[in-house]
Protein backbone atom coordinates (compact mmCIF):
# COMPACT_ATOMS: atom_id res chain seq x y z
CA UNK A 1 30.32 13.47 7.21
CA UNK A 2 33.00 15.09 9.31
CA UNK A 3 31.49 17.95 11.86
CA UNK A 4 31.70 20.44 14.58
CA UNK A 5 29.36 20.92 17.99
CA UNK A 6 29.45 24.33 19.15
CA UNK A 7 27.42 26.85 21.09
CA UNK A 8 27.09 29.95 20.31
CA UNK A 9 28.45 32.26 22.93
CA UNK A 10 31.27 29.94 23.32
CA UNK A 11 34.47 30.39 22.19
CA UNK A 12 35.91 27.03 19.79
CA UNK A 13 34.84 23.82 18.98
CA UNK A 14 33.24 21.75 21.78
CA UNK A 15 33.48 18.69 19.91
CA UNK A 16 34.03 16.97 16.72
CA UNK A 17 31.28 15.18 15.51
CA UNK A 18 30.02 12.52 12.51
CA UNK A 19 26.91 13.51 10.80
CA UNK A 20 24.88 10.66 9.54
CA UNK A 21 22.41 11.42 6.73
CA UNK A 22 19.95 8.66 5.87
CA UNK A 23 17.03 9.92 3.06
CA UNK A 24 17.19 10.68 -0.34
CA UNK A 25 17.64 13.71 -2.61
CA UNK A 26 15.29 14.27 -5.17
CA UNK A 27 15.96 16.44 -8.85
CA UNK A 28 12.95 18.45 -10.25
CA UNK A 29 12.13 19.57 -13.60
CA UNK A 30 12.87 23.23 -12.32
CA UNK A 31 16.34 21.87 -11.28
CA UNK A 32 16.09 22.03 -7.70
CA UNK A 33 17.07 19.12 -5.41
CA UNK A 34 15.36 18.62 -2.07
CA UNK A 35 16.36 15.97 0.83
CA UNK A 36 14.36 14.65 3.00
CA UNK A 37 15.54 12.21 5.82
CA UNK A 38 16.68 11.54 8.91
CA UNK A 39 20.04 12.51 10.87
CA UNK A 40 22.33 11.62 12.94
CA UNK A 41 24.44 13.19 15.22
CA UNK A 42 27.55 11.17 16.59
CA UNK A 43 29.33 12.51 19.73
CA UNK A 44 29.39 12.46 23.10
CA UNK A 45 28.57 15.80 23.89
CA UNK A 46 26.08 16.62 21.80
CA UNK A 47 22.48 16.21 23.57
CA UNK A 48 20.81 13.04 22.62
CA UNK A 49 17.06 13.04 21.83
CA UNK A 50 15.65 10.36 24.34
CA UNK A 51 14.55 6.97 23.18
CA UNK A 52 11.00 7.38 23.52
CA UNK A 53 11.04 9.73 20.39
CA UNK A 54 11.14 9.60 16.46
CA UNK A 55 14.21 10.34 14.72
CA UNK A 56 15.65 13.27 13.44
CA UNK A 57 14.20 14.41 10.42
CA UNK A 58 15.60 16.87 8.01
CA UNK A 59 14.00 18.53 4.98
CA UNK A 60 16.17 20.82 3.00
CA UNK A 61 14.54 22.55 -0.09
CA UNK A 62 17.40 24.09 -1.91
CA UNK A 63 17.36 27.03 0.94
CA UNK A 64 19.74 28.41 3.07
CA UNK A 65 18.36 26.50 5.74
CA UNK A 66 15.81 23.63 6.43
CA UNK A 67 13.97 22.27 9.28
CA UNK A 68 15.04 19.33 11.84
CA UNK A 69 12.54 17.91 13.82
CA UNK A 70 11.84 15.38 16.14
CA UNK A 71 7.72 15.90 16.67
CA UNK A 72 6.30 12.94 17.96
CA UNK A 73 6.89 10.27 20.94
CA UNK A 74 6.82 6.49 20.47
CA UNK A 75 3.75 5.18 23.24
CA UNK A 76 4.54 1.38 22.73
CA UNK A 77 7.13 -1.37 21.97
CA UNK A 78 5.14 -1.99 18.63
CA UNK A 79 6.75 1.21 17.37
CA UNK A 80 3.12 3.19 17.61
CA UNK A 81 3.33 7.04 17.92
């Protein structure tokens, strides 16, 4: 997906960006749809999380908003956290 960087406080775009999504949505029985994945941002001013860490990983419930999070650090080359 097409997107913007920006910062609030700033005036305009700093960037355009690609937005990668890689997950699945799901459909309940009580017609909601949640996601839950990874992302991607694509840009080169947008801050990079190092490469010692997990991916990005969003989970949208059907809110206005969901959580990102990159919570844990990779210790070894066998991919342990």
């Amino acid at each position: 997906m097409d997107g913007v960087y920006y910062q609030l406080g700033t005036e305009g775009i700093i960037e355009h960006v690609t937005v990668k999504l890689d997950g699945q949505i799901q459909r309940h029985v009580n017609g909601k749809r949640t996601f839950k994945g990874a992302i991607h941002f694509i840009g080169d001013k947008v801050p990079q999380i190092p490469e010692n860490r997990t991916p990005l990983e969003l989970v949208y419930d059907g809110q206005n908003f969901s959580t990102v999070s990159s919570a844990f650090r990779i210790i070894d080359d066998e991919g342990r956290i």
